[in-house]
Protein backbone atom coordinates (compact mmCIF):
# COMPACT_ATOMS: atom_id res chain seq x y z
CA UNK A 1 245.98 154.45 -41.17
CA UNK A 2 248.09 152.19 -43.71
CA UNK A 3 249.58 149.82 -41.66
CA UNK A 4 253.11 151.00 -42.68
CA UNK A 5 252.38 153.82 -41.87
CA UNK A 6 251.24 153.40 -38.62
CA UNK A 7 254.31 151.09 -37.65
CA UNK A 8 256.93 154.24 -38.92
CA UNK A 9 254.53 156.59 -37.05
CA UNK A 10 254.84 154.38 -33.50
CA UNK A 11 258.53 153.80 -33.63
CA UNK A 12 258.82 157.77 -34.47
CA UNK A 13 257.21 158.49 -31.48
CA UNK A 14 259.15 156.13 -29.18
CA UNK A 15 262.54 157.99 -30.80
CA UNK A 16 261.44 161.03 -30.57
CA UNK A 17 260.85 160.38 -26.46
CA UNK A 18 264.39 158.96 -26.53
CA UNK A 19 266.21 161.33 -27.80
CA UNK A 20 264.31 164.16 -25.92
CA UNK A 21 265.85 162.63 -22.33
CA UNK A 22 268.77 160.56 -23.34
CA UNK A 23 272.23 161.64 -24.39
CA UNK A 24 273.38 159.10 -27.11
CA UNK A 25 276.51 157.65 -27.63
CA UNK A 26 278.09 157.97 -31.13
CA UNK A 27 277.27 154.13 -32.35
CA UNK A 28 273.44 154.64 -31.22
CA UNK A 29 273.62 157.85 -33.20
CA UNK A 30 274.91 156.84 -36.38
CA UNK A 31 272.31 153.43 -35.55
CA UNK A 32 269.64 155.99 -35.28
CA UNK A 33 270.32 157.91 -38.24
CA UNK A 34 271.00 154.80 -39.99
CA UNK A 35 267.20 153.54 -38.86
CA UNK A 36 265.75 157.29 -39.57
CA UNK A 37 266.98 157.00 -43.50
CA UNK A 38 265.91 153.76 -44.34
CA UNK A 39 262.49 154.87 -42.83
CA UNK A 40 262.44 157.79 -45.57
CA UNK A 41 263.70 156.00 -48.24
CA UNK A 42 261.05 153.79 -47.85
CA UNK A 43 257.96 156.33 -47.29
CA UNK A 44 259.49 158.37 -50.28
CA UNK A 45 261.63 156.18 -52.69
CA UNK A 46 260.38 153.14 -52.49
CA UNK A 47 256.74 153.48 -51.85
CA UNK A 48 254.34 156.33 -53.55
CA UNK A 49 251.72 156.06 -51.66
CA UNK A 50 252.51 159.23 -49.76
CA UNK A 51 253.62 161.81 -52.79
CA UNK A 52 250.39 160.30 -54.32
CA UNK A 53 248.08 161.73 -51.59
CA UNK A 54 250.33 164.98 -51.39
CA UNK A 55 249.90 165.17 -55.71
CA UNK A 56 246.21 164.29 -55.39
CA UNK A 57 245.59 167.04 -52.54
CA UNK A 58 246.86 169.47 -54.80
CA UNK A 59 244.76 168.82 -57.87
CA UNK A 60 242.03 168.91 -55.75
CA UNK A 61 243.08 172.43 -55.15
CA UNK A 62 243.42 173.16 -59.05
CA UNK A 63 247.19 172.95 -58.42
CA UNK A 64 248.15 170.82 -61.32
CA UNK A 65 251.54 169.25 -61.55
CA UNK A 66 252.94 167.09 -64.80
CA UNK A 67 253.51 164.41 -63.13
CA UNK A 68 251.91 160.98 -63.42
CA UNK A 69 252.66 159.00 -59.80
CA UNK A 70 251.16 154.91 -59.97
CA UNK A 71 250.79 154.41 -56.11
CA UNK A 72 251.45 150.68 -54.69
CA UNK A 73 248.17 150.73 -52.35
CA UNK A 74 245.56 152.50 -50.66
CA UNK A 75 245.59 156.50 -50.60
CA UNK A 76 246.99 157.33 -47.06
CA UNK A 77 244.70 160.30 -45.37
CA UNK A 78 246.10 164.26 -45.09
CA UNK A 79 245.92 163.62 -41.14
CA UNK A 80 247.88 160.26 -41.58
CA UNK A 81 250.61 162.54 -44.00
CA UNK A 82 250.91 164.90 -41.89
CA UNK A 83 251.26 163.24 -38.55
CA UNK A 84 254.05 161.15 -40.46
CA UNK A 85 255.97 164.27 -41.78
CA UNK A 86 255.49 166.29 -38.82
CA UNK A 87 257.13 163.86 -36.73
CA UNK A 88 259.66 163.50 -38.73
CA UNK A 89 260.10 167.14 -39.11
CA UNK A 90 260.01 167.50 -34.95
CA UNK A 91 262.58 164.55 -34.93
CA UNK A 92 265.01 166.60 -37.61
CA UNK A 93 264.32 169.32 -35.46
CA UNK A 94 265.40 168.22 -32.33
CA UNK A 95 268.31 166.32 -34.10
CA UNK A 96 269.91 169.53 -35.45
CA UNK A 97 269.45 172.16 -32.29
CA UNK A 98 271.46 169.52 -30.44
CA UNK A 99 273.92 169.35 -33.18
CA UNK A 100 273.64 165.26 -33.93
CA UNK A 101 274.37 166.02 -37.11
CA UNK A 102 275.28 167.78 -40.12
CA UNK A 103 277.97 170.32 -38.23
CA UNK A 104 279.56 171.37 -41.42
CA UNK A 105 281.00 174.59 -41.28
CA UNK A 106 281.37 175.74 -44.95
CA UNK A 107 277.21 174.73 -44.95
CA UNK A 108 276.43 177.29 -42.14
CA UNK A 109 274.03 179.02 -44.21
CA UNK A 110 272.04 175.87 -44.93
CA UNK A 111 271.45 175.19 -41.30
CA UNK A 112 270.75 178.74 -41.13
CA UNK A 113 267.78 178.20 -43.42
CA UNK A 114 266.37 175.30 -42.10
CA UNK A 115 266.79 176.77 -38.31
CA UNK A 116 264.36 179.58 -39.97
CA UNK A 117 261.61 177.76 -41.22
CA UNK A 118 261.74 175.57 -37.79
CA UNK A 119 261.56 179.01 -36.14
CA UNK A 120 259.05 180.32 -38.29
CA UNK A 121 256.64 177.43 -38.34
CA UNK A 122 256.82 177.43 -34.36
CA UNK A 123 255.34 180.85 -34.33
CA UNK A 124 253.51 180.71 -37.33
CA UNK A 125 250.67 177.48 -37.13
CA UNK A 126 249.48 178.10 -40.87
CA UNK A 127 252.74 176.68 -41.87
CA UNK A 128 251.66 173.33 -40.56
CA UNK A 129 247.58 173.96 -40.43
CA UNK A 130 247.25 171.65 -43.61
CA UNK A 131 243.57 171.84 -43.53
CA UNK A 132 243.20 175.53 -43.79
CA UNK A 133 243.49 177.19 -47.54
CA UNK A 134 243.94 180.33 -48.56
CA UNK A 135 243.38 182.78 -51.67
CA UNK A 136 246.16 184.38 -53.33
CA UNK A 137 244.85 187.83 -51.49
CA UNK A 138 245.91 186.25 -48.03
CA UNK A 139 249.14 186.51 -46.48
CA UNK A 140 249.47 182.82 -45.34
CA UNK A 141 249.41 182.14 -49.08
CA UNK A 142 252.68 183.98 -49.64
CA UNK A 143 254.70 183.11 -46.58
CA UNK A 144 253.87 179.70 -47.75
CA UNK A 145 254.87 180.09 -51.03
CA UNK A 146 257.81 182.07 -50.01
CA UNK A 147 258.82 179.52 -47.20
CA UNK A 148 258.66 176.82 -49.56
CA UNK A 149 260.91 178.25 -52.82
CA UNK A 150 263.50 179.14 -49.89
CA UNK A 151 264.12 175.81 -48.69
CA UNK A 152 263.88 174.06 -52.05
CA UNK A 153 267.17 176.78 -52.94
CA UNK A 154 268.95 174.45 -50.46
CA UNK A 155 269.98 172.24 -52.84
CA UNK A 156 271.21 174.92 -55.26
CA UNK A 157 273.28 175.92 -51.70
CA UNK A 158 274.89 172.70 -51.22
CA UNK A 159 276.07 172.36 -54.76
CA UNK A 160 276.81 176.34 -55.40
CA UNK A 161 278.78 176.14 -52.27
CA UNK A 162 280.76 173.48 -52.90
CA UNK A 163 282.02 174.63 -55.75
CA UNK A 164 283.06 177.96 -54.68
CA UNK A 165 285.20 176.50 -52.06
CA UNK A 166 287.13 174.01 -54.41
CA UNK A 167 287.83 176.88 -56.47
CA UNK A 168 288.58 179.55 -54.30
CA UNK A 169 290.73 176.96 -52.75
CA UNK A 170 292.71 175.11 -55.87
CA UNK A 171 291.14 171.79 -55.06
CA UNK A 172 290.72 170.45 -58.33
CA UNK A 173 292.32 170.71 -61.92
CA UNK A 174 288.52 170.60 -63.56
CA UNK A 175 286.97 173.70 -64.11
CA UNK A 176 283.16 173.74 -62.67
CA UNK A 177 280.32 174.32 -65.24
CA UNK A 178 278.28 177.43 -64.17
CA UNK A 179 274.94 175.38 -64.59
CA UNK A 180 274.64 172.92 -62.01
CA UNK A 181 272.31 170.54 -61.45
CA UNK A 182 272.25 168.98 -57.39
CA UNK A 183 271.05 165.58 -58.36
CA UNK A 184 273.45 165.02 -61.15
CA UNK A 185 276.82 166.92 -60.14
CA UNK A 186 276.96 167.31 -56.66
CA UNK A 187 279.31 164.36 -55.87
CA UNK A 188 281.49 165.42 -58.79
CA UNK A 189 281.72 169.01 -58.01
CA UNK A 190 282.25 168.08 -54.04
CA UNK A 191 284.39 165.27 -54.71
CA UNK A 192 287.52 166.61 -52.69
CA UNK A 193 285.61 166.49 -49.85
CA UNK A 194 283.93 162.76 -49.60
CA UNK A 195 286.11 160.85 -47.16
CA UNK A 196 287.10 158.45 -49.28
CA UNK A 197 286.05 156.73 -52.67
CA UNK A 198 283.63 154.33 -50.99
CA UNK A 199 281.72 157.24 -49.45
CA UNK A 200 281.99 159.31 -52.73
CA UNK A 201 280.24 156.30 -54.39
CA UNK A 202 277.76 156.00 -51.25
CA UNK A 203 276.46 159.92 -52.46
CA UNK A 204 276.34 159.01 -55.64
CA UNK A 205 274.09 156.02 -55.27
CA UNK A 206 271.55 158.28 -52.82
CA UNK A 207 271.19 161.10 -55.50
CA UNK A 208 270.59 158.61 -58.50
CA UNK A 209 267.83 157.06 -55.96
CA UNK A 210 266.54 160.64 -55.26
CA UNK A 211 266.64 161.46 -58.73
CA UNK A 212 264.74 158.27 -59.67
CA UNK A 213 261.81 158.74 -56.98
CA UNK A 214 258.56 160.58 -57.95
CA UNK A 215 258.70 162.40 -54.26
CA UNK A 216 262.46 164.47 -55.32
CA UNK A 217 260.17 165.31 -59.14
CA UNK A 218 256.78 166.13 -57.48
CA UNK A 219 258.71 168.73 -54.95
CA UNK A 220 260.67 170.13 -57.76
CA UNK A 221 257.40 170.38 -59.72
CA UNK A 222 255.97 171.88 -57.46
CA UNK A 223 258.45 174.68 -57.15
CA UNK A 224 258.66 175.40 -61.06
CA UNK A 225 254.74 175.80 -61.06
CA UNK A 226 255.15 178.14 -58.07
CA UNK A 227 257.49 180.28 -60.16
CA UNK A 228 255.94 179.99 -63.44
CA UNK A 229 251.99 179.10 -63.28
CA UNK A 230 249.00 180.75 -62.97
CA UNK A 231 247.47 180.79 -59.78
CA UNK A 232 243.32 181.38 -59.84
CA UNK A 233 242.64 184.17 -57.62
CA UNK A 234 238.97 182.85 -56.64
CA UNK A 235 241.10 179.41 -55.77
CA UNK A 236 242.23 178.43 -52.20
CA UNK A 237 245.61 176.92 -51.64
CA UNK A 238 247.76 174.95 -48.76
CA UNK A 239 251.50 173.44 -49.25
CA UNK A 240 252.12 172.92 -46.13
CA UNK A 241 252.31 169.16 -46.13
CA UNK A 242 254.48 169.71 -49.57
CA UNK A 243 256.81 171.96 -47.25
CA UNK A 244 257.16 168.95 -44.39
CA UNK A 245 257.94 166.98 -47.28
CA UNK A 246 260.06 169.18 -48.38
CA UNK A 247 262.23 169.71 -45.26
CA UNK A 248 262.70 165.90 -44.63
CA UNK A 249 264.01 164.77 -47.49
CA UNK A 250 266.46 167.93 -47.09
CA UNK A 251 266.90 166.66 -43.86
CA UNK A 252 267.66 162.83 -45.21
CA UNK A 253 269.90 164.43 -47.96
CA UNK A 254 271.60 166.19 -44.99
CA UNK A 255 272.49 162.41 -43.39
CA UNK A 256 274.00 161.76 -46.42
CA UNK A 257 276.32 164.64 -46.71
CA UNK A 258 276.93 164.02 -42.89
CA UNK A 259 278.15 160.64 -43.36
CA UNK A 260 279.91 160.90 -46.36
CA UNK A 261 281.70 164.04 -45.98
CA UNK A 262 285.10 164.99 -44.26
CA UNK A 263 284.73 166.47 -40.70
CA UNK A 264 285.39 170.45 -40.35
CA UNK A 265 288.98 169.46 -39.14
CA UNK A 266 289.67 167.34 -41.95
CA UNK A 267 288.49 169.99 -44.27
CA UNK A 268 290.52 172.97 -42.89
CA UNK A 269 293.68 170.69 -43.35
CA UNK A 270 292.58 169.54 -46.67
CA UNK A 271 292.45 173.41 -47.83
CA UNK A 272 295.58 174.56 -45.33
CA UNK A 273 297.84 171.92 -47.51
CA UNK A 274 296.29 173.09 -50.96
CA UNK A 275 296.92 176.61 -50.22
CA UNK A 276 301.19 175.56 -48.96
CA UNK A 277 300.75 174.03 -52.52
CA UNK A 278 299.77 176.87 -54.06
C-alpha cells in the first residue's frame, strides 16, 4: 500500500473506534470533521492517484471514459481503494445515523437517499464486492447502475432544492435560471442561506476545487456514459468502488453545506420574517 495511503487508512481506523464508544463534544466534532475533509481533499483533489486506479479499472472493463487523469505516483491496488473508501464510507455512515452532521431540514430527502444506499449496501454485498463483475443480463448490474445514477442526482437535489425554497419563500429579488449546474451556481442560488459572507465565500472556494479535480469529472463521466453509452452484453462490469467514491465526496460536500449553512432555527426565522414582509 502507498504509504499515504496507508497513514489515512490507520488514522481512519483509530476514528472510526472513537467515535463508535465516545460521545464527542462539539469542538472535537467540528476538529474531526475538520481532519476528515482535509483527508479527502487530499486523496481526491489534490492527489490522482486514486481516480487513476478507479479510471484504469474501468477501461479494463471496456468502460471507457473521456477523461485523461496524469497520476502523481504509483497505481494504488483495488483492495488498497477500496479499504480506503469503505472506511470512509463506514465513518460517514456512522457520522450521519448519530446525527453529527448535516441535520438540515429542508435537505431531508438527501439524507433520505444516502440512508438508502447505506441500507441497501448492508443487505446487499455486491454493492461493495468490487471484485465480482457482472453482464448486463444480471441483476447486480442494474441495482448497481441504478444505485449509482440515484446518488449522483444528489447534487441536482441540493441545488433544485434550494432554489425552490428561496422562491417559494421571496428570498431573493433574482429570478433562478431553470438550468442549473451544482458546481457553478449552488452558492449563488443558496446564498440566503450561508451564515454569513465569509462562509458564502468558504462554499464557493470548495466547489471551484471540486470542479477543478479529475475525481468530481471522472464520477460525472461516469454517470453520462451510464445514461448514454453502449454497454457490450458479452462484457462484465463492477462500479462499486466508483459508488464509494461516489458517496464520500457527497459526504465531504455534505461538511461543507454543514458548516457553511444556517442552522434549521436560523432558517425558519429567516423565512418567518420574509413571509411578515411579504
Amino acid at each position: 500500500m502507498n504509504n499515504d495511503l496507508k497513514i489515512s487508512v490507520d488514522k481512519l481506523k483509530k476514528i472510526i473506534k472513537l467515535i463508535k464508544t465516545k460521545t464527542l463534544n462539539d469542538q472535537e466534532l467540528e476538529n474531526l470533521m475538520s481532519f476528515i475533509s482535509q483527508l479527502i481533499d487530499n486523496h481526491f483533489f489534490k492527489s490522482s492517484n486514486l481516480v487513476n486506479k478507479l479510471n484504469k479499472n474501468l477501461i479494463k472493463n471496456n468502460r471507457i471514459i473521456d477523461i485523461k487523469i496524469n497520476s502523481d505516483s504509483e497505481i494504488i491496488s483495488s483492495k488498497d481503494a477500496h479499504e480506503f473508501l469503505y472506511l470512509l464510507k463506514t465513518f460517514f455512515s456512522l457520522a450521519l445515523s448519530k446525527k453529527m452532521f448535516f441535520n438540515i431540514y429542508i435537505f431531508t430527502e438527501v439524507n433520505m437517499i444516502i440512508n438508502y444506499y447505506i441500507i441497501n449496501s448492508i443487505k446487499d454485498k455486491s454493492y461493495d464486492s468490487f471484485n465480482n463483475r457482472f453482464k448486463i443480463n444480471e441483476l447486480e448490474y442494474h441495482n448497481q447502475v441504478v444505485m449509482y445514477k440515484y446518488l449522483f442526482s444528489i447534487f441536482d437535489k441540493l441545488i433544485y432544492i434550494s432554489g425552490f425554497i428561496v422562491e417559494k419563500y421571496n428570498l431573493t429579488k433574482h429570478e433562478i435560471a431553470r438550468d442549473l449546474k451544482f458546481v457553478k451556481d449552488f452558492d449563488k442560488v443558496a446564498q440566503p442561506f450561508f451564515k454569513n459572507s465569509l462562509k458564502k465565500e468558504n462554499t464557493k472556494i470548495y466547489l471551484k476545487l471540486l470542479n477543478q479535480s479529475s475525481s468530481w469529472h471522472f464520477l460525472r463521466k461516469l454517470r453520462n456514459n451510464l445514461e448514454h453509452s453502449f454497454s457490450d452484453n458479452k462484457s462484465e462490469f463492477n462500479i462499486s468502488l466508483e459508488t464509494e467514491m461516489l458517496f464520500v465526496l457527497i459526504a465531504r460536500t455534505l461538511i461543507q453545506i454543514h458548516n457553511d449553512f444556517k442552522n434549521d432555527k436560523e432558517l425558519f426565522k429567516l423565512i418567518d420574517m420574509s413571509q411578515k414582509v411579504s
